[in-house]
N, C-alpha and C. Protein backbone atom coordinates (compact mmCIF):
# COMPACT_ATOMS: atom_id res chain seq x y z
N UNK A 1 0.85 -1.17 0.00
CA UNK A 1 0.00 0.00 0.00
C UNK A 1 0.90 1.24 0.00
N UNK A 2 0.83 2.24 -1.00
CA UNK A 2 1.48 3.37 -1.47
C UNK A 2 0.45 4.32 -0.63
N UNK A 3 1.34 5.66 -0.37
CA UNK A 3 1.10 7.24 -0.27
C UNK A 3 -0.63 7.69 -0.94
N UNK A 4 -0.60 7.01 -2.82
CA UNK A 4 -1.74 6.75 -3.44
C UNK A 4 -2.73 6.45 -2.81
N UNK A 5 -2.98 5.27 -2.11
CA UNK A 5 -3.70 4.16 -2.08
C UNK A 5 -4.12 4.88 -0.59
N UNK A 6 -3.68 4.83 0.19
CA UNK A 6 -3.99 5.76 1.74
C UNK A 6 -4.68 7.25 1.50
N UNK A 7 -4.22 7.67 0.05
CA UNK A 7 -5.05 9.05 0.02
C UNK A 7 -6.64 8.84 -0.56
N UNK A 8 -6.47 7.90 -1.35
CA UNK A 8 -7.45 7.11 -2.07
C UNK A 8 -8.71 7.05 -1.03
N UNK A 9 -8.33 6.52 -0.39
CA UNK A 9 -9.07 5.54 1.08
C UNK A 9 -9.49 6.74 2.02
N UNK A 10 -8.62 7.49 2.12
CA UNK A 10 -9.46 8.89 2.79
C UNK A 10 -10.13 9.69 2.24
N UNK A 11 -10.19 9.86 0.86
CA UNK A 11 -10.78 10.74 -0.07
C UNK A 11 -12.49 9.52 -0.01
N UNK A 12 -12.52 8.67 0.08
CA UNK A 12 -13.06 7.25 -0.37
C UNK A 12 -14.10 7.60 1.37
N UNK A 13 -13.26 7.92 2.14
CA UNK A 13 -13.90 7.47 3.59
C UNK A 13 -14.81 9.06 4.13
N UNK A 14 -13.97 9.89 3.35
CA UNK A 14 -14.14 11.18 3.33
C UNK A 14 -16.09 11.81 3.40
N UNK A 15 -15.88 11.18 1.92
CA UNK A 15 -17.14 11.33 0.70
C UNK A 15 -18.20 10.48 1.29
N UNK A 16 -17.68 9.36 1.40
CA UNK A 16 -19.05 8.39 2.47
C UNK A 16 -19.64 9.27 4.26
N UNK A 17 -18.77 9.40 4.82
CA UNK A 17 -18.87 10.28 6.00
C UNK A 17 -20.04 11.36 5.60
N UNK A 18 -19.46 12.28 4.71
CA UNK A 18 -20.46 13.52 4.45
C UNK A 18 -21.75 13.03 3.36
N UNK A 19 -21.98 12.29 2.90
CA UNK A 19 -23.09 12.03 2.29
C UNK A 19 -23.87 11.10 3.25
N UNK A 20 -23.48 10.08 3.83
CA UNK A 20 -24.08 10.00 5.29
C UNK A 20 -24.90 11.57 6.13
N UNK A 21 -24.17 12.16 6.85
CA UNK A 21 -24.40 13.41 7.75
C UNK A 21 -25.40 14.03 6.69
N UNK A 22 -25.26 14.09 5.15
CA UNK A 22 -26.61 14.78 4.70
C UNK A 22 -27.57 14.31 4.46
N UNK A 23 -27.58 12.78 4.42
CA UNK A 23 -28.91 11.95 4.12
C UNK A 23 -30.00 12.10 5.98
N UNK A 24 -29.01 11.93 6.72
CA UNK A 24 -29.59 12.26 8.07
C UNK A 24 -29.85 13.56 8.84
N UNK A 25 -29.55 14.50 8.19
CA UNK A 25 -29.92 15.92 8.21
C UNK A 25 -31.02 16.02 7.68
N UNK A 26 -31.40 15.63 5.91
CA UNK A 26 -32.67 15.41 5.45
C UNK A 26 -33.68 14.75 6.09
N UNK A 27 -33.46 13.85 6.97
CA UNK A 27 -34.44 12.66 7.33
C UNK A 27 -34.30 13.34 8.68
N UNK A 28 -34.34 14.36 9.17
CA UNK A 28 -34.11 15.00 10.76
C UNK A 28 -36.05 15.67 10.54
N UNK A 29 -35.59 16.67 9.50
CA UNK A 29 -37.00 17.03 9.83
C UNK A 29 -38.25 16.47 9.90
N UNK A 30 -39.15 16.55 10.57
CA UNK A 30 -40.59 15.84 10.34
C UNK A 30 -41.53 16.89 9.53
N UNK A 31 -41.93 16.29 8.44
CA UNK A 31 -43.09 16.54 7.65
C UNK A 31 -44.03 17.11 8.37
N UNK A 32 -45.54 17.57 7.70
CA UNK A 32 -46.58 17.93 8.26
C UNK A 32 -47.46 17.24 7.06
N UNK A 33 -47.25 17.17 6.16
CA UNK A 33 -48.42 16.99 5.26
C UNK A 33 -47.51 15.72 4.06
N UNK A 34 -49.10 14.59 4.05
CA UNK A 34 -48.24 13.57 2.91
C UNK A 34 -49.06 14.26 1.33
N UNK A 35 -48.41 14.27 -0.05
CA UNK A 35 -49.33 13.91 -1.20
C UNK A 35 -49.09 12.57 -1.42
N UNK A 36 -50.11 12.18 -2.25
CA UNK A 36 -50.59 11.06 -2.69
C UNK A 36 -50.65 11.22 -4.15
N UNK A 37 -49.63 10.82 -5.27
CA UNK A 37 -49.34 10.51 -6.66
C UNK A 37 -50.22 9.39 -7.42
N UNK A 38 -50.95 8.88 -8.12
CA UNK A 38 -51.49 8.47 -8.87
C UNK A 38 -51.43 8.55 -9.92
N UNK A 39 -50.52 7.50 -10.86
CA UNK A 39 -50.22 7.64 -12.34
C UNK A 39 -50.08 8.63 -12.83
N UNK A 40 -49.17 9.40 -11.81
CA UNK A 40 -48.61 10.85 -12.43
C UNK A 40 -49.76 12.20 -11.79
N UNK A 41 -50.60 11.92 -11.31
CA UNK A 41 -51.41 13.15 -11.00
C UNK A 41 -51.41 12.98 -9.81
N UNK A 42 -51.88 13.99 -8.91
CA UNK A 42 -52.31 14.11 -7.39
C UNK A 42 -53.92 13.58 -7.12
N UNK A 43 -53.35 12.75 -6.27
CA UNK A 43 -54.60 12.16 -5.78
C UNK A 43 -55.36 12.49 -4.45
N UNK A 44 -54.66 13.23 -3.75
CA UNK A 44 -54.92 14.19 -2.20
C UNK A 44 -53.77 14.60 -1.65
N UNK A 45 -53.92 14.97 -0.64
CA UNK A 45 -52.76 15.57 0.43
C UNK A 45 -53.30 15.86 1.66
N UNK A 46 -52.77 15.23 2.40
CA UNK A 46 -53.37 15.00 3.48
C UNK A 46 -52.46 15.50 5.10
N UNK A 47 -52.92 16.03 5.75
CA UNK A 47 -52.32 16.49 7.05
C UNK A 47 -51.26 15.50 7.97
N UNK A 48 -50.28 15.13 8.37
CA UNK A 48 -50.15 13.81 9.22
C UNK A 48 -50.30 14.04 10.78
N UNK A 49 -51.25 14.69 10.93
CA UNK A 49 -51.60 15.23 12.34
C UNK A 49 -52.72 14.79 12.49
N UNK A 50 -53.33 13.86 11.45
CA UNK A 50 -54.79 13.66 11.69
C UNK A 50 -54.70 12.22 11.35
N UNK A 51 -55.31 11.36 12.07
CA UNK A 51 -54.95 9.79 11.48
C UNK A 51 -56.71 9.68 11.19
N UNK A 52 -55.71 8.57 9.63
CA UNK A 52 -56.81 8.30 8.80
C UNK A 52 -55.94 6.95 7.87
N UNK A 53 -57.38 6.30 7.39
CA UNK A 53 -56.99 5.23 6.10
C UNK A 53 -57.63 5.94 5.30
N UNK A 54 -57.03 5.67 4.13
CA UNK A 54 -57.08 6.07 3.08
C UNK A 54 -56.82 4.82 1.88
N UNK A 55 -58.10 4.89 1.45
CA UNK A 55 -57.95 3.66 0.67
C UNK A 55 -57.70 4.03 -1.22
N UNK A 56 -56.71 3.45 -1.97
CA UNK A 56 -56.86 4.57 -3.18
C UNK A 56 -56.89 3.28 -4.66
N UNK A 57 -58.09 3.57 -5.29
CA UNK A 57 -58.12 2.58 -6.20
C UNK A 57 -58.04 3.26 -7.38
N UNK A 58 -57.29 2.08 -8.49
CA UNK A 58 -57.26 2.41 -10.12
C UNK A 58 -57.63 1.55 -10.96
N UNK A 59 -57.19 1.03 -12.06
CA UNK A 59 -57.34 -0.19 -12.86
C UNK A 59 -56.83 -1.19 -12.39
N UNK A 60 -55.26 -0.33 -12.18
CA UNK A 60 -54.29 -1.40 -11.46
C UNK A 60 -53.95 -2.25 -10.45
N UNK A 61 -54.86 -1.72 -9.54
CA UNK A 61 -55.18 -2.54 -7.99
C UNK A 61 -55.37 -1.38 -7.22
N UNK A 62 -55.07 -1.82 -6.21
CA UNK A 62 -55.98 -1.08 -4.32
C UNK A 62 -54.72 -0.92 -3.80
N UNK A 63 -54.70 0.21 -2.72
CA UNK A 63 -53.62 0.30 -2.12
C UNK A 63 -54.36 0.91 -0.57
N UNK A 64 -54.09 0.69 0.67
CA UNK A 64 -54.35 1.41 1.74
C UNK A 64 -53.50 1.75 2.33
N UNK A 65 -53.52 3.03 2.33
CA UNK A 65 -52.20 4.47 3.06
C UNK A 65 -52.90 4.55 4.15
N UNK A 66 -51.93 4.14 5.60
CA UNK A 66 -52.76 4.73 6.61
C UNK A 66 -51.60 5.89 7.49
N UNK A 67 -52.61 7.22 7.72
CA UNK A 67 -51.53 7.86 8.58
C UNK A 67 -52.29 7.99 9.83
N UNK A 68 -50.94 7.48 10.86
CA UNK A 68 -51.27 7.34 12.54
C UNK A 68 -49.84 7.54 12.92
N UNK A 69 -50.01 8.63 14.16
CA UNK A 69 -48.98 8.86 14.96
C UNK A 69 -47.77 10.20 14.89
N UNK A 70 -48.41 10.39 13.52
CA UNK A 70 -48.01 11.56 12.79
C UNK A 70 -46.62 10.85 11.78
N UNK A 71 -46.97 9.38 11.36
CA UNK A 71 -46.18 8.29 10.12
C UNK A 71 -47.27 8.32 9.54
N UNK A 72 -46.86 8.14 7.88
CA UNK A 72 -47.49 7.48 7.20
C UNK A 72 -47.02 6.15 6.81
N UNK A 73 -47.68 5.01 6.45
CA UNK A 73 -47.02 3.72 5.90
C UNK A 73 -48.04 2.79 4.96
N UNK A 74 -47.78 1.72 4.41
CA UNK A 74 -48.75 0.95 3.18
C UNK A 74 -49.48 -0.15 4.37
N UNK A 75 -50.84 0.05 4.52
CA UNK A 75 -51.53 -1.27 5.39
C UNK A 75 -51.46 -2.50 4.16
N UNK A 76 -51.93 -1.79 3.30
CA UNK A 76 -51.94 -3.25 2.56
C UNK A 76 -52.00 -2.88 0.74
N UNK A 77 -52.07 -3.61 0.15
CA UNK A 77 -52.06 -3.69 -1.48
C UNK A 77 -52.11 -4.80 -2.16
N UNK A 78 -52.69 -5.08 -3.21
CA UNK A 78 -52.83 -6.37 -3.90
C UNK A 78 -51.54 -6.31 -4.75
N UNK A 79 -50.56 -5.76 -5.13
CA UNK A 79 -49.83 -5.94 -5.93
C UNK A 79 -48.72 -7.13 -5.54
N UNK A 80 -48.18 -7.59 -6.78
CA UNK A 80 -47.71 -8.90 -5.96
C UNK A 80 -46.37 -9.07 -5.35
N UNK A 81 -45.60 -8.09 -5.26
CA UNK A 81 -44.74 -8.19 -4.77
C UNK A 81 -44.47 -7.83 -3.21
N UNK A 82 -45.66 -6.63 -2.94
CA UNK A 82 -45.70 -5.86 -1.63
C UNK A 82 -44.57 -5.47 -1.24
N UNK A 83 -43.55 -4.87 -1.80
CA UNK A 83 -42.78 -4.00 -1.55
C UNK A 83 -42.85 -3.14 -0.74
N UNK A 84 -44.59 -2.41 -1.52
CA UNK A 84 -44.75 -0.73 -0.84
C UNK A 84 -45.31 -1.02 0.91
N UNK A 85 -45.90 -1.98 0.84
CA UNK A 85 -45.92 -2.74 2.51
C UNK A 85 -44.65 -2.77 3.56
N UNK A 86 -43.63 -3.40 2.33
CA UNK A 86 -43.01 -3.96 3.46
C UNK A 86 -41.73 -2.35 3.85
N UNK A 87 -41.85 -1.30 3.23
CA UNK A 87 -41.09 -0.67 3.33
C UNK A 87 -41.91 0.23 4.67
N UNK A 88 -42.11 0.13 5.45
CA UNK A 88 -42.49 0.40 6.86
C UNK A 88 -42.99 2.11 6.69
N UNK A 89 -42.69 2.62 8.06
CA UNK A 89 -43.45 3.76 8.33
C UNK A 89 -42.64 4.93 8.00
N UNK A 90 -42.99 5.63 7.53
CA UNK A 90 -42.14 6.88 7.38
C UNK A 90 -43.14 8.33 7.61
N UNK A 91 -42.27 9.74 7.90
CA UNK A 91 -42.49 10.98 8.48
C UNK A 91 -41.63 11.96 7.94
N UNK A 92 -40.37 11.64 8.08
CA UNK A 92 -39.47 12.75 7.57
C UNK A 92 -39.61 13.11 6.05
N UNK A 93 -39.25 14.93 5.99
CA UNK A 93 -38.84 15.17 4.82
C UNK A 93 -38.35 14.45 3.63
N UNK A 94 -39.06 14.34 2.91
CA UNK A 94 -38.47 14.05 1.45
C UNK A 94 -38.69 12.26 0.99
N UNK A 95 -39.25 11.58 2.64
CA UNK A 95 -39.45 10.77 2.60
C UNK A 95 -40.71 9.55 1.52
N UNK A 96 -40.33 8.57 1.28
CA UNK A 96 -41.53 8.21 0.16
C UNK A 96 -41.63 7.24 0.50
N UNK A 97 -43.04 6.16 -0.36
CA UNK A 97 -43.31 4.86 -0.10
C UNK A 97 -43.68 5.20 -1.98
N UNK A 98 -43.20 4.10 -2.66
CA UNK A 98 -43.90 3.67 -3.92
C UNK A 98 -44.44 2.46 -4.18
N UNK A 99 -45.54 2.26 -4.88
CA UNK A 99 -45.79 1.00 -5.49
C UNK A 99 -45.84 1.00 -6.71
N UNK A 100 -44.50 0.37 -7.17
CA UNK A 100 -44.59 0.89 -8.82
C UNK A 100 -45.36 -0.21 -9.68
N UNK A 101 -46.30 -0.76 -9.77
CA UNK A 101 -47.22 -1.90 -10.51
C UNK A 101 -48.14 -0.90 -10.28
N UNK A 102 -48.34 -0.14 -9.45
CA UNK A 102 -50.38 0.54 -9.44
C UNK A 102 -49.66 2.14 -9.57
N UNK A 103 -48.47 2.38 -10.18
CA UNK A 103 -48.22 3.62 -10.36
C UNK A 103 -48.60 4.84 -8.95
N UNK A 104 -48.07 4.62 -7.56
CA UNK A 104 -48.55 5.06 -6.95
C UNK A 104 -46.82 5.73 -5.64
N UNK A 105 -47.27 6.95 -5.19
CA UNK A 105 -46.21 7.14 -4.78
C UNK A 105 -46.89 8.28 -3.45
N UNK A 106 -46.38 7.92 -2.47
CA UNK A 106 -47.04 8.77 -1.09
C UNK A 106 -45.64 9.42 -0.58
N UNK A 107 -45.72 10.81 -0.65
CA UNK A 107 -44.47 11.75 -0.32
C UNK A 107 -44.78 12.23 0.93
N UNK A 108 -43.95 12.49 2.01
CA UNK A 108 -43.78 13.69 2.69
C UNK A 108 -43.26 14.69 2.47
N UNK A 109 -43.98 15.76 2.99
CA UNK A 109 -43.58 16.91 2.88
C UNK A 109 -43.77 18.45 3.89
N UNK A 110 -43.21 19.00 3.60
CA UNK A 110 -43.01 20.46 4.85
C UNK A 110 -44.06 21.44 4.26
N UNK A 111 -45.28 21.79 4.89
CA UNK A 111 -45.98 22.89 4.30
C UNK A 111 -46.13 24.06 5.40
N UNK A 112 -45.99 25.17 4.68
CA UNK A 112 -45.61 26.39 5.55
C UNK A 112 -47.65 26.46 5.89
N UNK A 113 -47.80 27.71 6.84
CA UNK A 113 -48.96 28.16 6.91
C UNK A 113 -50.12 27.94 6.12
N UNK A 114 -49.67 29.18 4.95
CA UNK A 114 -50.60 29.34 4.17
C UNK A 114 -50.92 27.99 2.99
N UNK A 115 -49.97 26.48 3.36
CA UNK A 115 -50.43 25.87 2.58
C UNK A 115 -49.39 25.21 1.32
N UNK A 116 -48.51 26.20 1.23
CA UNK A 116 -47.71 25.97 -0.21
C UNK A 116 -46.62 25.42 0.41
N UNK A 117 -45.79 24.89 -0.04
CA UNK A 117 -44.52 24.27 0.19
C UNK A 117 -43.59 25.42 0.24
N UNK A 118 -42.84 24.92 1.63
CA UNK A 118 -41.57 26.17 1.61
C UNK A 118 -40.55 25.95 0.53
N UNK A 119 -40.14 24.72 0.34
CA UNK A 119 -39.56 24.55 -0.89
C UNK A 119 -39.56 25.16 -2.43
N UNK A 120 -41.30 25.25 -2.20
CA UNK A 120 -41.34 25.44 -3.65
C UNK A 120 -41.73 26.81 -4.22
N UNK A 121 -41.28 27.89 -3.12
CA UNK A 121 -41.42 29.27 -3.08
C UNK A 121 -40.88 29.66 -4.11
N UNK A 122 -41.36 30.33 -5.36
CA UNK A 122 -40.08 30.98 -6.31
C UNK A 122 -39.76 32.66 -5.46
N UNK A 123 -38.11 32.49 -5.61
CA UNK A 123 -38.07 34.00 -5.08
C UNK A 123 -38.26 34.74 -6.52
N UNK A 124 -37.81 36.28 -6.64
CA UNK A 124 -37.91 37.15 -7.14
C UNK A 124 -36.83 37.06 -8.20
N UNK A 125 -35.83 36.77 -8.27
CA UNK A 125 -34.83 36.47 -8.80
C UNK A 125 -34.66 34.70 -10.00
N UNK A 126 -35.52 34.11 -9.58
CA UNK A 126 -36.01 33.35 -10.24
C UNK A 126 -36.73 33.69 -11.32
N UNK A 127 -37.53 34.46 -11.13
CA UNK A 127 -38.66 35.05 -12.49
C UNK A 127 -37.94 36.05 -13.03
């Protein structure tokens, strides 16, 4: 092992460290509100302060989103793999559940007051 190979390995250990610390910075905040995607369109959006099932049907099959506890997670789905089941409960920012056979995708997200996403504020300088 060369001078190389040791810088390698810290540059290597470096880059993993800090993309770690930002994936868990992202996943620090808690959401307030999930949408609900449906073959590309919005299908609701819903508060996670309020527990509810939510049952959401297409051609493609059934899916039940339930939010409790201020998580959302998949109770159940006919699709056959159950993926979007088995990927458990989630809350934080940016966080998702998909079921890609019924085209379906449940986001968290941060909504300010009035409703709109702080994210998706255009400033002034944008336009």
């Amino acid at each position: 092992m060369n001078k190389r190979d040791v810088f390698l390995m810290a540059g290597l250990l470096t880059f993993a460290g800090l993309s770690y610390l930002l994936l868990i910075k992202g996943r620090e905040q808690t959401g307030n509100r999930i949408v609900i995607t449906l073959d590309g369109e919005i299908y609701g959006t819903y508060a996670l302060n309020q527990d509810r099932e939510i049952e959401v049907k297409n051609d493609n099959g059934y899916n039940v989103v339930v939010i409790e506890d201020g998580q959302v997670y998949m109770k159940e789905a006919d699709c056959p793999d159950q993926y979007c089941v088995k990927q458990g409960r989630i809350s934080g920012r940016h966080e998702s559940l998909i079921c890609l056979p019924h085209k379906l995708i449940v986001e968290v997200e941060i909504a300010e007051e009035d409703g709109a996403a702080a994210e998706d504020a255009i400033d002034s300088i944008a336009r």
